[in-house]
N, C-alpha and C. Protein backbone atom coordinates (compact mmCIF):
# COMPACT_ATOMS: atom_id res chain seq x y z
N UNK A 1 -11.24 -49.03 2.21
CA UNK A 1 -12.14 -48.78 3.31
C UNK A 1 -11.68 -49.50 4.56
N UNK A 2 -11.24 -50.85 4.49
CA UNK A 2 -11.05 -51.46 5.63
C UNK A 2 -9.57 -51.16 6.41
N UNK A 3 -8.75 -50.62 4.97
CA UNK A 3 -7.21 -49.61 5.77
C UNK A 3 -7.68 -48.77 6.68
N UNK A 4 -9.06 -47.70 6.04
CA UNK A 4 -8.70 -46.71 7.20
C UNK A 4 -9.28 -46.89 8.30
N UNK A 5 -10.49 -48.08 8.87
CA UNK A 5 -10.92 -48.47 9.65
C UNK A 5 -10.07 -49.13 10.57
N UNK A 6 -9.00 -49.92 9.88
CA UNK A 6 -7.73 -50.46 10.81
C UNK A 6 -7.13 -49.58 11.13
N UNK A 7 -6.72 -48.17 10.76
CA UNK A 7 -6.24 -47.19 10.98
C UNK A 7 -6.76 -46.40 12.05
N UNK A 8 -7.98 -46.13 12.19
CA UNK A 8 -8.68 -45.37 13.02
C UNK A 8 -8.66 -46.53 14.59
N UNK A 9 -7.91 -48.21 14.52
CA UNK A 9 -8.34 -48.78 15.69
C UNK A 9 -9.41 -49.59 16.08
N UNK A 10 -10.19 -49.70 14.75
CA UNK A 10 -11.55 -50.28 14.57
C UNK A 10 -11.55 -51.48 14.37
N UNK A 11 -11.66 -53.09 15.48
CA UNK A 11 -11.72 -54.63 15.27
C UNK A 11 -12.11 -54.54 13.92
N UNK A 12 -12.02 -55.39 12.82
CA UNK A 12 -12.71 -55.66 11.81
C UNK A 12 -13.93 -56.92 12.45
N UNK A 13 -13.64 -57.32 13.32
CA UNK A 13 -14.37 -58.74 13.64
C UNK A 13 -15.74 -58.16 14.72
N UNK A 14 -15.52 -56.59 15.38
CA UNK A 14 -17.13 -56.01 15.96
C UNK A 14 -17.71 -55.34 15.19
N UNK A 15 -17.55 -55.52 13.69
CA UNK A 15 -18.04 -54.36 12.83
C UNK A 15 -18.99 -55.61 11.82
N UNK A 16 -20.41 -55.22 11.70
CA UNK A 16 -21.05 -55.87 11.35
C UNK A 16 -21.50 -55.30 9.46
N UNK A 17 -22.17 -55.94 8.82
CA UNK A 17 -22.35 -55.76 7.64
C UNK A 17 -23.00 -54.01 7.85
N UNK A 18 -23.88 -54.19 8.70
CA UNK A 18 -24.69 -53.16 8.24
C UNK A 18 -24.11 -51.75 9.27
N UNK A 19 -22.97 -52.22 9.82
CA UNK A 19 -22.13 -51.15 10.54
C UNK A 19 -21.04 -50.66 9.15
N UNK A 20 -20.82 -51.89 8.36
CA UNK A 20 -20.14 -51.31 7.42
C UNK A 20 -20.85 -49.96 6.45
N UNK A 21 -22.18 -50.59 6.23
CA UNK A 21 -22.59 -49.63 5.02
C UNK A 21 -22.81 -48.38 6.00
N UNK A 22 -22.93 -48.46 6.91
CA UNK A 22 -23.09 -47.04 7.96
C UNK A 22 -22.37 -46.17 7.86
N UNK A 23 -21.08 -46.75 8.48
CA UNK A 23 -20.38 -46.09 8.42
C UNK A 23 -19.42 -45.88 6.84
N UNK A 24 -19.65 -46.81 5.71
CA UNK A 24 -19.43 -45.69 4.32
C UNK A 24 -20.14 -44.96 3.84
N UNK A 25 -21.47 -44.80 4.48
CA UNK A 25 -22.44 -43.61 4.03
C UNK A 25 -22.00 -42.30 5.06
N UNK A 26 -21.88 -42.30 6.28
CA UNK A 26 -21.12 -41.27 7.14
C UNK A 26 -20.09 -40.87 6.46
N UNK A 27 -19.50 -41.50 6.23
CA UNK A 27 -17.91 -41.06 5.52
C UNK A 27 -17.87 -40.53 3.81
N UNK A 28 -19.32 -41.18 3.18
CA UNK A 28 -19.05 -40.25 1.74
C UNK A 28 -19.92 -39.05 1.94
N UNK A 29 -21.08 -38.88 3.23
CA UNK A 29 -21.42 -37.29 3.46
C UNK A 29 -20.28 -36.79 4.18
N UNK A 30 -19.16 -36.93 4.35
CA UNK A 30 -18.76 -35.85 5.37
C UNK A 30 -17.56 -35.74 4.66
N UNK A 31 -16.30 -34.96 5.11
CA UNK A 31 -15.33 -34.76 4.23
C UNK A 31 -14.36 -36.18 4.65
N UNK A 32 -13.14 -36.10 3.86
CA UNK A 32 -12.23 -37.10 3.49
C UNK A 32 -10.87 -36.86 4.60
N UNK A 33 -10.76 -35.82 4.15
CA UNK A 33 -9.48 -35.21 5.25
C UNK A 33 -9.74 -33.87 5.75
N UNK A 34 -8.70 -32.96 6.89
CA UNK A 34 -8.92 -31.96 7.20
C UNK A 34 -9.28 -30.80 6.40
N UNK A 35 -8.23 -31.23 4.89
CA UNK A 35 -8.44 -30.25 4.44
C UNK A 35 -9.49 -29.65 3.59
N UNK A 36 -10.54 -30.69 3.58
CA UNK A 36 -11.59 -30.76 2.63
C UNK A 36 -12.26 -30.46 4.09
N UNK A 37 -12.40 -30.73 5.06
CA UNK A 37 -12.77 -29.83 6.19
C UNK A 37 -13.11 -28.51 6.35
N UNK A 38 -11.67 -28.23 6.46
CA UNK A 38 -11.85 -26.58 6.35
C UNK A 38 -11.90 -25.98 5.31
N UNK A 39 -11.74 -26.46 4.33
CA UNK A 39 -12.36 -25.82 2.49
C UNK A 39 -13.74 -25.64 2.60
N UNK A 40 -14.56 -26.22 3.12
CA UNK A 40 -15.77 -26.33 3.54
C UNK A 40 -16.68 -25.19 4.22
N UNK A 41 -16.03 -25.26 5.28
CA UNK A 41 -16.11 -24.35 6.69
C UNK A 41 -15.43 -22.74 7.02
N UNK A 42 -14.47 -22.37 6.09
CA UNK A 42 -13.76 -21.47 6.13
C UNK A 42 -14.34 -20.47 4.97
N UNK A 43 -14.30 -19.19 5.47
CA UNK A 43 -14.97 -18.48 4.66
C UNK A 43 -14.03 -18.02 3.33
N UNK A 44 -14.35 -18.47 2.33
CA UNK A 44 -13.14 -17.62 1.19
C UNK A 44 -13.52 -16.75 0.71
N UNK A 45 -12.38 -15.68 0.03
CA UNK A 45 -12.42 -14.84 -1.19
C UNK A 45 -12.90 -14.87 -1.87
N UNK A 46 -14.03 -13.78 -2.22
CA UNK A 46 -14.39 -14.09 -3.51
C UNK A 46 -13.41 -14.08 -4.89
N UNK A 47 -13.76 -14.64 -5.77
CA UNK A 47 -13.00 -15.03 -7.02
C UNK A 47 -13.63 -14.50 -7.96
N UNK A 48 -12.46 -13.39 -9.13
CA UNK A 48 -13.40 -12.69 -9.73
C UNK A 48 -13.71 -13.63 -11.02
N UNK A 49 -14.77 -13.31 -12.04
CA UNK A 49 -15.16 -14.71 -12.36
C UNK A 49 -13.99 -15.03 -14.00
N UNK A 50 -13.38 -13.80 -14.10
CA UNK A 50 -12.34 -13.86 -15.18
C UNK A 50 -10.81 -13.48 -14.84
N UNK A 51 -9.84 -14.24 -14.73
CA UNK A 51 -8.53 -13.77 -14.12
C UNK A 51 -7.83 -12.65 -15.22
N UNK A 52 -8.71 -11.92 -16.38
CA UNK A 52 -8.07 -11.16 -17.08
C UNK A 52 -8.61 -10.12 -16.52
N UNK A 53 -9.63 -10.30 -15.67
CA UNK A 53 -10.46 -9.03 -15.42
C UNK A 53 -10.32 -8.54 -14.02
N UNK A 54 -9.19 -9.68 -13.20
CA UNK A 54 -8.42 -9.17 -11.94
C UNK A 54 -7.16 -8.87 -12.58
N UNK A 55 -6.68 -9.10 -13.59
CA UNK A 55 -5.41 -8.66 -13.88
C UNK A 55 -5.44 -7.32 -14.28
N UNK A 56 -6.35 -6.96 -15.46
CA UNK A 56 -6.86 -5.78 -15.80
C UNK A 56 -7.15 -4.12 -14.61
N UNK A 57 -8.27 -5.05 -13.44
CA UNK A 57 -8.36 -4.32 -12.34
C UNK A 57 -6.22 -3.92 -11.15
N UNK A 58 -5.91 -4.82 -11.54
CA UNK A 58 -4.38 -4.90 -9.96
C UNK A 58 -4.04 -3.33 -11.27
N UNK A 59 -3.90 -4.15 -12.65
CA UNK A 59 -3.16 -3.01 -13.63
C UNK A 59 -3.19 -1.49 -13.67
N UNK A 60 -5.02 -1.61 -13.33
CA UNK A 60 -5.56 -0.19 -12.98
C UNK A 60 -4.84 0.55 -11.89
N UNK A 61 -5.27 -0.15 -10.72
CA UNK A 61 -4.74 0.43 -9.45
C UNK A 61 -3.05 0.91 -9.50
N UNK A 62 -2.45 -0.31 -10.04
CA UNK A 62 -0.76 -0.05 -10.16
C UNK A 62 -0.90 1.50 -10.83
N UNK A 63 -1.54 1.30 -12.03
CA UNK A 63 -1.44 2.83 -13.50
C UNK A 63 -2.10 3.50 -12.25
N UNK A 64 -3.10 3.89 -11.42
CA UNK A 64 -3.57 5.08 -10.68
C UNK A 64 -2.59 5.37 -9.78
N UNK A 65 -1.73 4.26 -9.08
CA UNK A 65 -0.99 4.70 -7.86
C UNK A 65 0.34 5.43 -8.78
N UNK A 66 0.35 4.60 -9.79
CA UNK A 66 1.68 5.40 -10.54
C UNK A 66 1.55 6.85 -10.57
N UNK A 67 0.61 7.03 -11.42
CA UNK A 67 0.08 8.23 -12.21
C UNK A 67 -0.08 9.10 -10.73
N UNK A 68 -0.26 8.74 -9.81
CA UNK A 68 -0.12 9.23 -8.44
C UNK A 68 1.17 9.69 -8.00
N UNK A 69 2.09 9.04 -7.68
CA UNK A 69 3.37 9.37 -7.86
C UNK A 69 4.40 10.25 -8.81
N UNK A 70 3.90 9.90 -9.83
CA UNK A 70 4.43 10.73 -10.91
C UNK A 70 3.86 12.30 -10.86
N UNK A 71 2.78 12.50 -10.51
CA UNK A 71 1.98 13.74 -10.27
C UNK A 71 2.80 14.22 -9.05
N UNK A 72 2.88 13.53 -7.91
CA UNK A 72 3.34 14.14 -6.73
C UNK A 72 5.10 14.80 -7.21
N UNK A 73 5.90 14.09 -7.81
CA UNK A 73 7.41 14.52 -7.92
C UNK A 73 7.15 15.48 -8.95
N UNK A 74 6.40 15.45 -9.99
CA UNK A 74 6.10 16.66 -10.72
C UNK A 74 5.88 17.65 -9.79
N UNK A 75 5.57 17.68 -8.88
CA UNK A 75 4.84 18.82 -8.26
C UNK A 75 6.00 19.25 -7.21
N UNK A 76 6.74 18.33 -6.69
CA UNK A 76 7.98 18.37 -5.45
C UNK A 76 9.02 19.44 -6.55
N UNK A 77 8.97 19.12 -8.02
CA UNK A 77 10.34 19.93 -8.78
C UNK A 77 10.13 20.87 -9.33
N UNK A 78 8.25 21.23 -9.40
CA UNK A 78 7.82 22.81 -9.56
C UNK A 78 7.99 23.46 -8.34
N UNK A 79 7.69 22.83 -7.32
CA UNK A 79 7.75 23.63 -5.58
C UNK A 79 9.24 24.46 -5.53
N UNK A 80 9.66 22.83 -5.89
CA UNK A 80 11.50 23.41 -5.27
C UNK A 80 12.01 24.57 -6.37
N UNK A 81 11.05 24.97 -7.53
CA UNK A 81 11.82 26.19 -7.99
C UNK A 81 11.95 27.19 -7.25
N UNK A 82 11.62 27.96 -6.31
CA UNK A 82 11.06 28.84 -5.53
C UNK A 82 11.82 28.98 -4.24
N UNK A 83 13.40 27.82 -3.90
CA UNK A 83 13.85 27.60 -2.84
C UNK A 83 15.21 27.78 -3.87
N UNK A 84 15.54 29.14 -4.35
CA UNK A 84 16.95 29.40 -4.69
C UNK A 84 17.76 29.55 -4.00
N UNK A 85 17.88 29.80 -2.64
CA UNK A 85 18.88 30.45 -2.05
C UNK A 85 19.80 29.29 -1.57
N UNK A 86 20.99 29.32 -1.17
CA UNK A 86 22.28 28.53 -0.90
C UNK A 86 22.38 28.01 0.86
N UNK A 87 22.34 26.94 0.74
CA UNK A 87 22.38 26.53 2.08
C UNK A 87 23.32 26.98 2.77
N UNK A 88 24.30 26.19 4.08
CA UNK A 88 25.39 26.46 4.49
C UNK A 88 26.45 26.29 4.00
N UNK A 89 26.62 25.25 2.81
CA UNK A 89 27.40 24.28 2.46
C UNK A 89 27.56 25.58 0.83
N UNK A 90 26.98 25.96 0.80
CA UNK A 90 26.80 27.31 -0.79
C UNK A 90 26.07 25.75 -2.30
N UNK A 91 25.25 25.01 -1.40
CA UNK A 91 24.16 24.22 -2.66
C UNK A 91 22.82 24.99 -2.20
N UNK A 92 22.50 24.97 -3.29
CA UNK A 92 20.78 25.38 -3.43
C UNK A 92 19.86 24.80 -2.54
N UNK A 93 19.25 25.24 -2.07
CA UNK A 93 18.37 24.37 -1.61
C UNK A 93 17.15 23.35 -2.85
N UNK A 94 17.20 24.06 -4.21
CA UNK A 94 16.62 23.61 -4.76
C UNK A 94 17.16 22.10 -5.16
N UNK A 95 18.33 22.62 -5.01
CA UNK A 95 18.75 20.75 -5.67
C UNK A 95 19.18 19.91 -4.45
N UNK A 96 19.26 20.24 -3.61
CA UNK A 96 19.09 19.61 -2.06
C UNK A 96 17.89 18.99 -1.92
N UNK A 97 16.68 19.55 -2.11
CA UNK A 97 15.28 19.04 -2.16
C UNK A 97 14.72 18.21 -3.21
N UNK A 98 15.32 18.65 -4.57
CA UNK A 98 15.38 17.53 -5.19
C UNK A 98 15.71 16.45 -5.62
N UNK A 99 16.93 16.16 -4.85
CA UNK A 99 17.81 14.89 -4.45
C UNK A 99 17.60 14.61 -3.68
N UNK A 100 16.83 14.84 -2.55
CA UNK A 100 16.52 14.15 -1.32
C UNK A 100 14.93 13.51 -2.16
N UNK A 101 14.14 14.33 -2.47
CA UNK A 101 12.79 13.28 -3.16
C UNK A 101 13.25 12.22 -3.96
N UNK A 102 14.12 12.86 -4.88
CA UNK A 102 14.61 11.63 -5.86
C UNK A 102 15.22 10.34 -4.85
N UNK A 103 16.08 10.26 -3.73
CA UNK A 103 16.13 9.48 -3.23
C UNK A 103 14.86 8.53 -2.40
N UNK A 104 14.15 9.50 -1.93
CA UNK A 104 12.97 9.05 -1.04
C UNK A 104 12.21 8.00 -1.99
N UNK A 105 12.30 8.85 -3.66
CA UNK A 105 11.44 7.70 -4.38
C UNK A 105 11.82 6.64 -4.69
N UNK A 106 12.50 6.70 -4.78
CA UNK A 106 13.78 5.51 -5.11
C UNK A 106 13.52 4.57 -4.34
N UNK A 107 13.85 5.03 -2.73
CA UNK A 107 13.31 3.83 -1.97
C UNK A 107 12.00 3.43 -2.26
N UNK A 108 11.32 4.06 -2.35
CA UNK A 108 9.61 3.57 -2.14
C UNK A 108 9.49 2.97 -3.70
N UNK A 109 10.18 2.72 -4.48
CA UNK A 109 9.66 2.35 -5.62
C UNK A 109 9.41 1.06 -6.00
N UNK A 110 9.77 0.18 -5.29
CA UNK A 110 9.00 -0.99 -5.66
C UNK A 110 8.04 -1.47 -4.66
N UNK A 111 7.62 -0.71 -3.43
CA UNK A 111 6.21 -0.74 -2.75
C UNK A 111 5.39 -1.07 -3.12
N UNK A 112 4.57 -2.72 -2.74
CA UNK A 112 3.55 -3.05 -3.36
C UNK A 112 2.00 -2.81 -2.56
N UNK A 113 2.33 -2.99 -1.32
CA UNK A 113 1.24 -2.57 -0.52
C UNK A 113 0.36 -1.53 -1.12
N UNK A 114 -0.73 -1.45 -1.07
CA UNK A 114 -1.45 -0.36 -1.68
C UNK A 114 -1.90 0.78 -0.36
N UNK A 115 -1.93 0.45 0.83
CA UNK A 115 -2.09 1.05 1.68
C UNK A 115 -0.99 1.84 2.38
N UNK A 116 0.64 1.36 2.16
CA UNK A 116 1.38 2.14 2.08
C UNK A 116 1.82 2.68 1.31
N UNK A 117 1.40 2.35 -0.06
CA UNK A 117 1.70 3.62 -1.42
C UNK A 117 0.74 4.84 -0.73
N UNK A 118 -0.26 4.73 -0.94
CA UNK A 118 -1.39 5.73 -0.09
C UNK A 118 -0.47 5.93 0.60
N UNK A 119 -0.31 5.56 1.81
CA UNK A 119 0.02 6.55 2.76
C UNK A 119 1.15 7.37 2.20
N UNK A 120 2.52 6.97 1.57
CA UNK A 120 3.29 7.52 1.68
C UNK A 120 2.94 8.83 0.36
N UNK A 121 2.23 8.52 -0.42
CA UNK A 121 1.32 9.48 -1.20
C UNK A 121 0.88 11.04 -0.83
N UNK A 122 0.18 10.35 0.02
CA UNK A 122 -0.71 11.68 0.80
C UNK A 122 0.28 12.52 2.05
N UNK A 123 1.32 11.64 2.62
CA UNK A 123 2.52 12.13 2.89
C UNK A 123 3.06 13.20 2.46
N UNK A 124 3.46 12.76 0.92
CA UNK A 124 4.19 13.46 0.00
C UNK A 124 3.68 14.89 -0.07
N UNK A 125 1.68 14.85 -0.21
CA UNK A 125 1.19 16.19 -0.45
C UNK A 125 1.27 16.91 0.37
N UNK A 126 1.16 16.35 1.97
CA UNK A 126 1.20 17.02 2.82
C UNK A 126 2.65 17.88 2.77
N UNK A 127 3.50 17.13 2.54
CA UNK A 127 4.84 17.65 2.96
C UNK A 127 5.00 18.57 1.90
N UNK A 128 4.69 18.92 0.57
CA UNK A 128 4.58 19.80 -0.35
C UNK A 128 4.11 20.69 0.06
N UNK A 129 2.89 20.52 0.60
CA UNK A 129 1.79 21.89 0.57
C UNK A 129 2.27 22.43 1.65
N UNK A 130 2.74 21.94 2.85
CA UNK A 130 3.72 22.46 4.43
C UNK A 130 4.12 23.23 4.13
N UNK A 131 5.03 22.43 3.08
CA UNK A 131 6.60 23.92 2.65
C UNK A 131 6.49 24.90 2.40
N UNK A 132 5.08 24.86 1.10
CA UNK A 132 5.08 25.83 -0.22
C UNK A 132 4.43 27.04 1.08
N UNK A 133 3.46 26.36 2.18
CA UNK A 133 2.64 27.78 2.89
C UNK A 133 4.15 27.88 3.74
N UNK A 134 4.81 27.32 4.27
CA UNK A 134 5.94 28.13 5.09
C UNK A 134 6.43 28.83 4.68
N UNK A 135 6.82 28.82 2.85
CA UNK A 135 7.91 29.84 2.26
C UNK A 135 6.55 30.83 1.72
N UNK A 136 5.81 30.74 1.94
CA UNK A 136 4.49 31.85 1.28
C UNK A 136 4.44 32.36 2.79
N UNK A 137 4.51 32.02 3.72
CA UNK A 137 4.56 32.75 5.13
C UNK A 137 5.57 33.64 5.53
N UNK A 138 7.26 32.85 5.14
CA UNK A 138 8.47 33.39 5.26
C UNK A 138 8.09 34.82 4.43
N UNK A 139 7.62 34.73 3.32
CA UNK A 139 8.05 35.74 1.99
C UNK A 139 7.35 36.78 2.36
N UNK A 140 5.88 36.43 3.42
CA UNK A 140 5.26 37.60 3.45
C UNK A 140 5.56 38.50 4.82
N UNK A 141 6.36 37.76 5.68
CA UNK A 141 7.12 38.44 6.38
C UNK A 141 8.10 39.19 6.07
N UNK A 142 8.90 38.66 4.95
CA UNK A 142 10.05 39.62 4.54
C UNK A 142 9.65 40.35 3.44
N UNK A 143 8.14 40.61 3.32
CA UNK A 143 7.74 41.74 2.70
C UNK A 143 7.29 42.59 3.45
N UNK A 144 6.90 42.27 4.70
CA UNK A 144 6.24 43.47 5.66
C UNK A 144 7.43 43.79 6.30
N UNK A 145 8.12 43.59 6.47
CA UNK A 145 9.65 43.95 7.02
C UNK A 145 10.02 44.71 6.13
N UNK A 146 10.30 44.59 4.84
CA UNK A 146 10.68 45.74 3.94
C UNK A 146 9.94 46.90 4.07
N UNK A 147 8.65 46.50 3.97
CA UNK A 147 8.37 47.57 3.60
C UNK A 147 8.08 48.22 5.01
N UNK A 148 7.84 48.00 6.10
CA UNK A 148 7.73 48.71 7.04
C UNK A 148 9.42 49.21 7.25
N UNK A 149 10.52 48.97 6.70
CA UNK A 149 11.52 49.58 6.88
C UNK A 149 11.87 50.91 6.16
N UNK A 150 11.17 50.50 4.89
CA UNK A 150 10.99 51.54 3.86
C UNK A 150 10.06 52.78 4.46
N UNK A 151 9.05 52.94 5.06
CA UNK A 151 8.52 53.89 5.59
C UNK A 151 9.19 53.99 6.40
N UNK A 152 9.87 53.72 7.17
CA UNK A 152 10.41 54.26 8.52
C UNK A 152 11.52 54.90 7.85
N UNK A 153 12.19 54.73 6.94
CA UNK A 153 13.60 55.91 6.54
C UNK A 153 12.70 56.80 5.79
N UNK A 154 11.72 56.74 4.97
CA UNK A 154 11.47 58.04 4.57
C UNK A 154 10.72 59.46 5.62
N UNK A 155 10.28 58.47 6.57
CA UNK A 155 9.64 59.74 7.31
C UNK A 155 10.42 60.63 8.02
C-alpha cells in the first residue's frame, strides 16, 4: 500500500491514519488497474454458457455454408451441360465453365468470413440463373428464326 502511494507522489508524512484507511477503502471499491477498469465499463459478448454448444453451433453454420456450396457447383455442372458448342479456341464451352468454377472455388475455399461466404454464394446463384435465362433466351430466338425461315421457303 505505501509503494503505490509513493508511487502516485503522495508525502507519507501528510497522510494521516485516518487518510490511510480512506484512502484503502477508495481503492478496494474501485478497480486496481486500467484493465480491471475497462473490464468493468466495456460492454462484452455474450458467452454462450457451454463452449460445446458454440462449437456445435460455428459446426452448424460451417456444415450449412458447406452444404451451400456444394449445392451451388452441383448446380454450375448441371447448367454447363447445355453449353456444348466449341469456343474459338475448338474447347467446349462446357469445360471452359467448368474449370473456371472449379478454379473460382478453389480460391474461395478456405473463406472464413460468413458474410463473404454469403455473398459470394448468392453471387454464384445469381450468375447461374443469368446464364441458364440468356441461353433459354438465345435458344428461343434461334427457334423463331428457324422457324420463321421455314415458312418463308415453303410459301
Amino acid at each position: 500500500m505505501t509503494t503505490r502511494m509513493q508511487k502516485w507522489g503522495i508525502p507519507l508524512k501528510l497522510m494521516t491514519r485516518h487518510d490511510i484507511f480512506c484512502f484503502r477503502r477508495i481503492l478496494h471499491n474501485g478497480p486496481d488497474t486500467v484493465e480491471e477498469l475497462l473490464d468493468r465499463h466495456l460492454v462484452k459478448k455474450e458467452k454462450p454458457l457451454d463452449d460445446d454448444l458454440a462449437e456445435l453451433e460455428t459446426r452448424r453454420r460451417l456444415t450449412s455454408a458447406r452444404r451451400e456450396a456444394l449445392s451451388l457447383y452441383r448446380d454450375i455442372l448441371r447448367a454447363t451441360r447445355f453449353f456444348m458448342w466449341p469456343d474459338s479456341r475448338g474447347v467446349l464451352w462446357r469445360d471452359v465453365l467448368r474449370e473456371n468454377a472449379r478454379k473460382e472455388f478453389e480460391e474461395a475455399r478456405f473463406e472464413t468470413d460468413p458474410e463473404v461466404v454469403t455473398r459470394l454464394l448468392i453471387g454464384g446463384h445469381d450468375a447461374v440463373q443469368s446464364a441458364l435465362d440468356q441461353l433459354v433466351e438465345k435458344q428461343k430466338q434461334q427457334i423463331e428464326k428457324e422457324r420463321g425461315g421455314g415458312d418463308r421457303r415453303g410459301d
